[in-house]
N, C-alpha and C. Protein backbone atom coordinates (compact mmCIF):
# COMPACT_ATOMS: atom_id res chain seq x y z
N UNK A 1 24.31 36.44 -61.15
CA UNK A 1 23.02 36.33 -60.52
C UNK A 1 22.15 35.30 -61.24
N UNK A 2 21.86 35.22 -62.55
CA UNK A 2 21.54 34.38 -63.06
C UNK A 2 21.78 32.94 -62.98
N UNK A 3 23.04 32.77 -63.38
CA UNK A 3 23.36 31.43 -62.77
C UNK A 3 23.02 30.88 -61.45
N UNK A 4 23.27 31.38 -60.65
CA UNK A 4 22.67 31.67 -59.30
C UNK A 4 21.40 31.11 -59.09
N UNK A 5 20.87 31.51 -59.79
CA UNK A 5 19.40 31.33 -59.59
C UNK A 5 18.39 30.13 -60.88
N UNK A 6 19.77 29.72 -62.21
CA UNK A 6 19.27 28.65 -62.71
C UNK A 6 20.06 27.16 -61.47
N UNK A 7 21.15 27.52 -60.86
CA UNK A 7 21.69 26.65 -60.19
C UNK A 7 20.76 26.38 -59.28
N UNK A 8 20.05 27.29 -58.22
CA UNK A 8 18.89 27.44 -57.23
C UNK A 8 17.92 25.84 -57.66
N UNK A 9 17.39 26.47 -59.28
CA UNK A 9 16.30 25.50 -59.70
C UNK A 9 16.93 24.15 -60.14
N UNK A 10 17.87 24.00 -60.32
CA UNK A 10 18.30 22.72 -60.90
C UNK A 10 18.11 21.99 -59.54
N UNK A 11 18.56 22.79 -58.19
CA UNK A 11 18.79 21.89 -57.28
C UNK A 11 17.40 21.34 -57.04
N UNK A 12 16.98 22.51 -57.09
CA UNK A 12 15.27 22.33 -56.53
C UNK A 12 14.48 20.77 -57.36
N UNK A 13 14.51 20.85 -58.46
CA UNK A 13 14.50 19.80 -59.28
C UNK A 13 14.82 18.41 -58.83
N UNK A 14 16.04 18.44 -58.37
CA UNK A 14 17.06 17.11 -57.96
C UNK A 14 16.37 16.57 -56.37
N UNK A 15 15.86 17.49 -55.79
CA UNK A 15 15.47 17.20 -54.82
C UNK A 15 14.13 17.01 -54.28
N UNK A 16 13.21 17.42 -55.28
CA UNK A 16 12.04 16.92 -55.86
C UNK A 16 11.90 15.56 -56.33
N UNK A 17 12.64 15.28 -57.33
CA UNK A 17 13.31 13.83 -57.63
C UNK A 17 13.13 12.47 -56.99
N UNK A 18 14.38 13.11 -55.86
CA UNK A 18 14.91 12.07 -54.95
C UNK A 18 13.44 11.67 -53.81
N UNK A 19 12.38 13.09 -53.59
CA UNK A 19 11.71 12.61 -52.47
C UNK A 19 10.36 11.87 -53.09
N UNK A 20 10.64 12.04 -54.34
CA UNK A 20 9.61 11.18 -55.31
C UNK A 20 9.56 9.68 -56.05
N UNK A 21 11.27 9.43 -55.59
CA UNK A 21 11.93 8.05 -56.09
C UNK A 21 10.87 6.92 -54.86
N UNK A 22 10.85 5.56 -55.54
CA UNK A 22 10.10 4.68 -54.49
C UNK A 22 10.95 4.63 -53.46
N UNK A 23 12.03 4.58 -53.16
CA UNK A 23 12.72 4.14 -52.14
C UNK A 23 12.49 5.05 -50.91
N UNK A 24 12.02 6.25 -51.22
CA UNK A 24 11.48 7.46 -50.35
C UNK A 24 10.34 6.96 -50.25
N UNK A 25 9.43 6.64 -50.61
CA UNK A 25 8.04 6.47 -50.71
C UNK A 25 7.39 5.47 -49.80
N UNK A 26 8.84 4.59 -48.98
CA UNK A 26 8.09 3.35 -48.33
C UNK A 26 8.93 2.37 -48.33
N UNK A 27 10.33 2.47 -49.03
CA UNK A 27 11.19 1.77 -48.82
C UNK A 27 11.27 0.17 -49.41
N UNK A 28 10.20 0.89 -50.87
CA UNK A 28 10.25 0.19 -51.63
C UNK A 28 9.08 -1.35 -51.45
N UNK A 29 8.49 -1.49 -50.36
CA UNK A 29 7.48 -2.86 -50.69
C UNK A 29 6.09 -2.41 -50.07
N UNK A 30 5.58 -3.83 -50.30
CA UNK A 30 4.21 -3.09 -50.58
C UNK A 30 3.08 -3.79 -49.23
N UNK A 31 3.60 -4.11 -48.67
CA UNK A 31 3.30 -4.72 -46.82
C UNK A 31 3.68 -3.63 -46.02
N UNK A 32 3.03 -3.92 -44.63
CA UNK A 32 2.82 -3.76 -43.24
C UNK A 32 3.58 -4.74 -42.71
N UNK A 33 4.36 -4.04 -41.58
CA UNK A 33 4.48 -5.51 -40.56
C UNK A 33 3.35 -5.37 -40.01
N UNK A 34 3.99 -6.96 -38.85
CA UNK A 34 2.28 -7.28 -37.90
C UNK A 34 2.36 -6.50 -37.10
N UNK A 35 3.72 -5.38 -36.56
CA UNK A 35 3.37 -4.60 -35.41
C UNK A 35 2.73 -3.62 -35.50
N UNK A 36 2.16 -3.41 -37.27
CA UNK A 36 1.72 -1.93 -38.26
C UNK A 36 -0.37 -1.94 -37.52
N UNK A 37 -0.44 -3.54 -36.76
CA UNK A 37 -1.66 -3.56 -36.75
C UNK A 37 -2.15 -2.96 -35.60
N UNK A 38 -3.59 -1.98 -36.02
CA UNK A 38 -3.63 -1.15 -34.35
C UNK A 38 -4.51 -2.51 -33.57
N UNK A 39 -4.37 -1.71 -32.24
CA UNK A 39 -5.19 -2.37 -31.30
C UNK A 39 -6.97 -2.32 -31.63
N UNK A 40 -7.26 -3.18 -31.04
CA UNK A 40 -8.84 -3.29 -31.12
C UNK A 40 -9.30 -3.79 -32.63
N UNK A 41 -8.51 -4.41 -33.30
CA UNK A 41 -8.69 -4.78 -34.89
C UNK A 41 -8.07 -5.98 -35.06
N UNK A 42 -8.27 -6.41 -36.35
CA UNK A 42 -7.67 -7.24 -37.34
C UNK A 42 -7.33 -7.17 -38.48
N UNK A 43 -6.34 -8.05 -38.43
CA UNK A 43 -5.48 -6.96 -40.02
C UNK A 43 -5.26 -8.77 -40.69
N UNK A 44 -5.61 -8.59 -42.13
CA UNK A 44 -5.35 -9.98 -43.18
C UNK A 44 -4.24 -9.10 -44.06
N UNK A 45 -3.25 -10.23 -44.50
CA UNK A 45 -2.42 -10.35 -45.65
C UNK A 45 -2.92 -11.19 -46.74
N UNK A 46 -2.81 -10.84 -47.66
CA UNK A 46 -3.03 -11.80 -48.72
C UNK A 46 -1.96 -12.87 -48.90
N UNK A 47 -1.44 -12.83 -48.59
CA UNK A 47 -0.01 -14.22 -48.84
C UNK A 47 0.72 -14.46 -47.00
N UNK A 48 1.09 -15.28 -47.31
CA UNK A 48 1.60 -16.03 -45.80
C UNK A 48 3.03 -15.01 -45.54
N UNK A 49 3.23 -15.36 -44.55
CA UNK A 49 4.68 -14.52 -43.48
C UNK A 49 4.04 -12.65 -43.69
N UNK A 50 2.98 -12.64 -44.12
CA UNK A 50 2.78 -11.07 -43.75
C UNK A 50 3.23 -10.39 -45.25
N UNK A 51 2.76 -10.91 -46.35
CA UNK A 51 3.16 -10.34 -47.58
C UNK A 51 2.36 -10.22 -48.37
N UNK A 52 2.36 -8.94 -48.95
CA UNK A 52 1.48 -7.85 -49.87
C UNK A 52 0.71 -7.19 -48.71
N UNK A 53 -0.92 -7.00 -49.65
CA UNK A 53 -1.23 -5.69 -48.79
C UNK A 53 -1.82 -6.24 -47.63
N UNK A 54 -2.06 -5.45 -46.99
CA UNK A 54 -3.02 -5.34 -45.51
C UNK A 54 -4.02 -5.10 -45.71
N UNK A 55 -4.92 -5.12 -44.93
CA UNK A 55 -6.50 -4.49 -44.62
C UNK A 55 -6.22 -4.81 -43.44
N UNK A 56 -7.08 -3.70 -42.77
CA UNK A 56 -7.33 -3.93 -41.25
C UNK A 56 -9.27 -3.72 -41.50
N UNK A 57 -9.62 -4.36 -40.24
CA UNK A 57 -11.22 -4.37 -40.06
C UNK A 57 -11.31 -4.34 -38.31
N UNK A 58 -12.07 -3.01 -38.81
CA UNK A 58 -12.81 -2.54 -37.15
C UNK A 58 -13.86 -3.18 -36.76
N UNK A 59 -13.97 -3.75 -35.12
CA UNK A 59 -15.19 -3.83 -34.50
C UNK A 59 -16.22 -4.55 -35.83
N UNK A 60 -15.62 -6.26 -35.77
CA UNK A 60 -15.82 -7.25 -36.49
C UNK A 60 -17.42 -7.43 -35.98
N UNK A 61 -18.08 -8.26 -36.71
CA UNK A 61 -19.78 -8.35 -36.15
C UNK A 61 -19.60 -9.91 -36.00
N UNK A 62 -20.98 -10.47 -36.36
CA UNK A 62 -21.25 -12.34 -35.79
C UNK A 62 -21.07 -12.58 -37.20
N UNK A 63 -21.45 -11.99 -38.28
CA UNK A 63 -21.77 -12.52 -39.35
C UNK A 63 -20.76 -12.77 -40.64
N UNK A 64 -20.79 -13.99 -41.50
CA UNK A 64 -19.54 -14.15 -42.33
C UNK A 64 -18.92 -13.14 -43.00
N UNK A 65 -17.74 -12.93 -43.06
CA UNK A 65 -17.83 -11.80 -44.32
C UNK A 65 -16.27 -12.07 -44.85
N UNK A 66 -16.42 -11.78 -46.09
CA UNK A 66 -15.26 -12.58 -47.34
C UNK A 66 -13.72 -11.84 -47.23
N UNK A 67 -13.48 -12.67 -47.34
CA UNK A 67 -11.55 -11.96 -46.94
C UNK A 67 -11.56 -10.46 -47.75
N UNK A 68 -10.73 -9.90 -47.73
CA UNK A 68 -10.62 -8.41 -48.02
C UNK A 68 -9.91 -8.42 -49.45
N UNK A 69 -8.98 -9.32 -50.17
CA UNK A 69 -8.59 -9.45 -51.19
C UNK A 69 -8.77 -10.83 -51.59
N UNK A 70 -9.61 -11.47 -51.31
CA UNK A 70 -10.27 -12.82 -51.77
C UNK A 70 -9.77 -13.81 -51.17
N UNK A 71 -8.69 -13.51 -50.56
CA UNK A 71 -7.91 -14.58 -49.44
C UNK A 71 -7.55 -14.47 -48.49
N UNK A 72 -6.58 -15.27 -47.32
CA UNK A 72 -5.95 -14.38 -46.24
C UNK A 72 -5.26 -15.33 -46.15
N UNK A 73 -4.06 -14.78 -46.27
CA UNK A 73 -2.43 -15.62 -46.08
C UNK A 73 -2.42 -15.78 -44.78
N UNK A 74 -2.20 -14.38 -43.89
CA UNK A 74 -1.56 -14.02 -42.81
C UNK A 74 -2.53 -13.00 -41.97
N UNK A 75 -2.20 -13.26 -40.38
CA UNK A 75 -3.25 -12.63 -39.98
C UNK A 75 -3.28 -12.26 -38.60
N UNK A 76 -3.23 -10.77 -37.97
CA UNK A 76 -2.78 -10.88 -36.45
C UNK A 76 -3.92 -10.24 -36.08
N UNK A 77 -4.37 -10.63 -34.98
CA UNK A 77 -5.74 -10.98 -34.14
C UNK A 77 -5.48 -9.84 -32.98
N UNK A 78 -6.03 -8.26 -32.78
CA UNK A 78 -5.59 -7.38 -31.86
C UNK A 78 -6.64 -7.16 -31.52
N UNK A 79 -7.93 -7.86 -31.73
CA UNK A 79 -9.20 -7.53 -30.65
C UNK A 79 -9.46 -8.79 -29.46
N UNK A 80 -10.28 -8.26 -28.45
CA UNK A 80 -10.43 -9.22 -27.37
C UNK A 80 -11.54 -10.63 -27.60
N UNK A 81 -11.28 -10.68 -29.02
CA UNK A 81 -12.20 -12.32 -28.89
C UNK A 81 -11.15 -13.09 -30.63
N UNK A 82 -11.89 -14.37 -30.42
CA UNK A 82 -11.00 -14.98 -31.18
C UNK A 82 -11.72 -14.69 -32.78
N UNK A 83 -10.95 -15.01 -33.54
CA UNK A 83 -11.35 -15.27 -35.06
C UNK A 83 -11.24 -16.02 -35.57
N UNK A 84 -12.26 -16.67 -36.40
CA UNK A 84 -12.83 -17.67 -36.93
C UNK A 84 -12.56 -17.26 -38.55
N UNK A 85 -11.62 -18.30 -38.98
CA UNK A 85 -11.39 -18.46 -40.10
C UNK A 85 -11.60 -19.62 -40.98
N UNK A 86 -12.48 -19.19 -42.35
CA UNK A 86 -12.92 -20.61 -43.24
C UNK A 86 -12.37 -20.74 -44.39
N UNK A 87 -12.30 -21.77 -45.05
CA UNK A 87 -11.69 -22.34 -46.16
C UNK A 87 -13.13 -22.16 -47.36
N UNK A 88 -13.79 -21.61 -47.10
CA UNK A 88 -14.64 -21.51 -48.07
C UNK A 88 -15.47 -20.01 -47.82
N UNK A 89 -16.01 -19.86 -48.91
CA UNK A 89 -16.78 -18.21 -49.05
C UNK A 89 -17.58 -18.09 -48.39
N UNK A 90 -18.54 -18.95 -47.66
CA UNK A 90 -19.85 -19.06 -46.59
C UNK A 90 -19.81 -19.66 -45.17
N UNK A 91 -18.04 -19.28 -44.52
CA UNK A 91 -18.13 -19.74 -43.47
C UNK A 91 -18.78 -20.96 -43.10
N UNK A 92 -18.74 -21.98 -43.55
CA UNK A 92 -19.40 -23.47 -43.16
C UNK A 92 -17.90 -24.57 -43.59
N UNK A 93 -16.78 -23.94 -43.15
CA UNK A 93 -16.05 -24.90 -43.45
C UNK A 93 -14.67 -24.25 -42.29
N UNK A 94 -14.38 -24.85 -40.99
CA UNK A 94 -13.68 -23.79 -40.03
C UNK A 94 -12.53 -24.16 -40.59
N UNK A 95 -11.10 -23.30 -40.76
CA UNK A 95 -9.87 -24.32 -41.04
C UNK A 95 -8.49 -23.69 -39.78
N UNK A 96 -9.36 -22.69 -39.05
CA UNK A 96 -8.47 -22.33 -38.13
C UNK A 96 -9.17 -21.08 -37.09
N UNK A 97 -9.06 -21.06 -36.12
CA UNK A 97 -8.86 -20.18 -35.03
C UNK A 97 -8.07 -19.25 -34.52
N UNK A 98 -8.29 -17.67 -34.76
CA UNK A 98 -6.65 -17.11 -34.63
C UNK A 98 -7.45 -16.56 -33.04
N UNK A 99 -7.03 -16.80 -31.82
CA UNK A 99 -7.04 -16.31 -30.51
C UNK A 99 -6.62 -15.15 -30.62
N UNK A 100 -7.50 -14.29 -29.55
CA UNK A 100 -7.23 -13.29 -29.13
C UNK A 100 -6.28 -12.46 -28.74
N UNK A 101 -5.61 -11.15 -29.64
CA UNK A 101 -3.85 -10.92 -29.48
C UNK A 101 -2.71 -12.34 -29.96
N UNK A 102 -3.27 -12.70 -30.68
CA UNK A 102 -2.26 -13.59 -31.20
C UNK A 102 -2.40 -13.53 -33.21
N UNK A 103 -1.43 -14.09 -33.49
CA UNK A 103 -1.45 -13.83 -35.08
C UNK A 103 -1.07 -15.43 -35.74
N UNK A 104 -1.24 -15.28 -36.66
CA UNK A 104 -0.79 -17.07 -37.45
C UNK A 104 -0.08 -16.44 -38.96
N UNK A 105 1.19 -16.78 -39.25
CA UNK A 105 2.15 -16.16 -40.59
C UNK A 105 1.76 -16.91 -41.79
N UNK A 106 0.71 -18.31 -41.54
CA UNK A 106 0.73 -19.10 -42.45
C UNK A 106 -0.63 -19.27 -42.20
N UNK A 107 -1.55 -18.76 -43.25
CA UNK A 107 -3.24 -19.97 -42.81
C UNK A 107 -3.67 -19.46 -44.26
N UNK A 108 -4.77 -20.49 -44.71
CA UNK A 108 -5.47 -20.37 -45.99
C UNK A 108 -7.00 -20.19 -45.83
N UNK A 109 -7.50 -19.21 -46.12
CA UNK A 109 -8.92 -19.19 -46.00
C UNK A 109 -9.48 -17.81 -46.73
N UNK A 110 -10.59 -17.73 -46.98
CA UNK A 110 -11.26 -17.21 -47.50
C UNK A 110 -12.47 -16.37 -47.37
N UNK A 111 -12.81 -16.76 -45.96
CA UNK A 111 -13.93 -15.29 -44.90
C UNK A 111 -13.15 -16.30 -43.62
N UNK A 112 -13.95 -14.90 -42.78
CA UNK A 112 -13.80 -15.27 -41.17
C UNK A 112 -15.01 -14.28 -40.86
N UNK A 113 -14.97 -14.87 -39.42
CA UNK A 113 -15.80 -14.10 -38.23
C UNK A 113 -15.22 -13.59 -37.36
């Protein structure tokens, strides 16, 4: 009976383990795909092709506001107007346009609208 029941906990242990290893956790990286982005939003990557983290931002306003990790690699566009993306911190410098439901894997900038 004993054994029994240190065997019980060993397993219990092992399988605690395994659902705590990273590879359980997310499969190991540290991105979203672009299909991870909901509707009615916009979601920035910090690095191009959709790599590292995400942010998504709800129900965007008129006014500048600074990338979410100081940059934006990558970027898919799931609300009904376009986004205005700048190469500088005060929006006075445009370096791209991401249209409405559409995304860009490669752009450099630093706020949008």
């Amino acid at each position: 009976m004993r054994k029994r029941i240190m065997a019980g906990i060993a397993s219990g242990f092992f399988i605690v383990g395994a659902l705590a290893s990273p590879a359980a956790a997310g499969g190991g990286h540290d991105h979203d795909d672009p299909e991870d982005c909901p509707y009615n939003a916009v979601c920035f990557w910090e690095h191009k092709h959709f790599e590292g983290d995400m942010s998504i931002r709800w129900n965007p306003g008129t006014e500048c506001d600074k990338a979410p990790d100081g940059k934006i690699g990558s970027v898919v566009n799931n609300l009904h107007q376009d986004v205005w993306l700048y190469s500088d911190w005060d929006c006075d410098n445009v370096t791209e346009v991401v249209e409405a439901h559409s995304w860009d894997a490669k752009v450099h900038a630093h706020s949008w609208i």
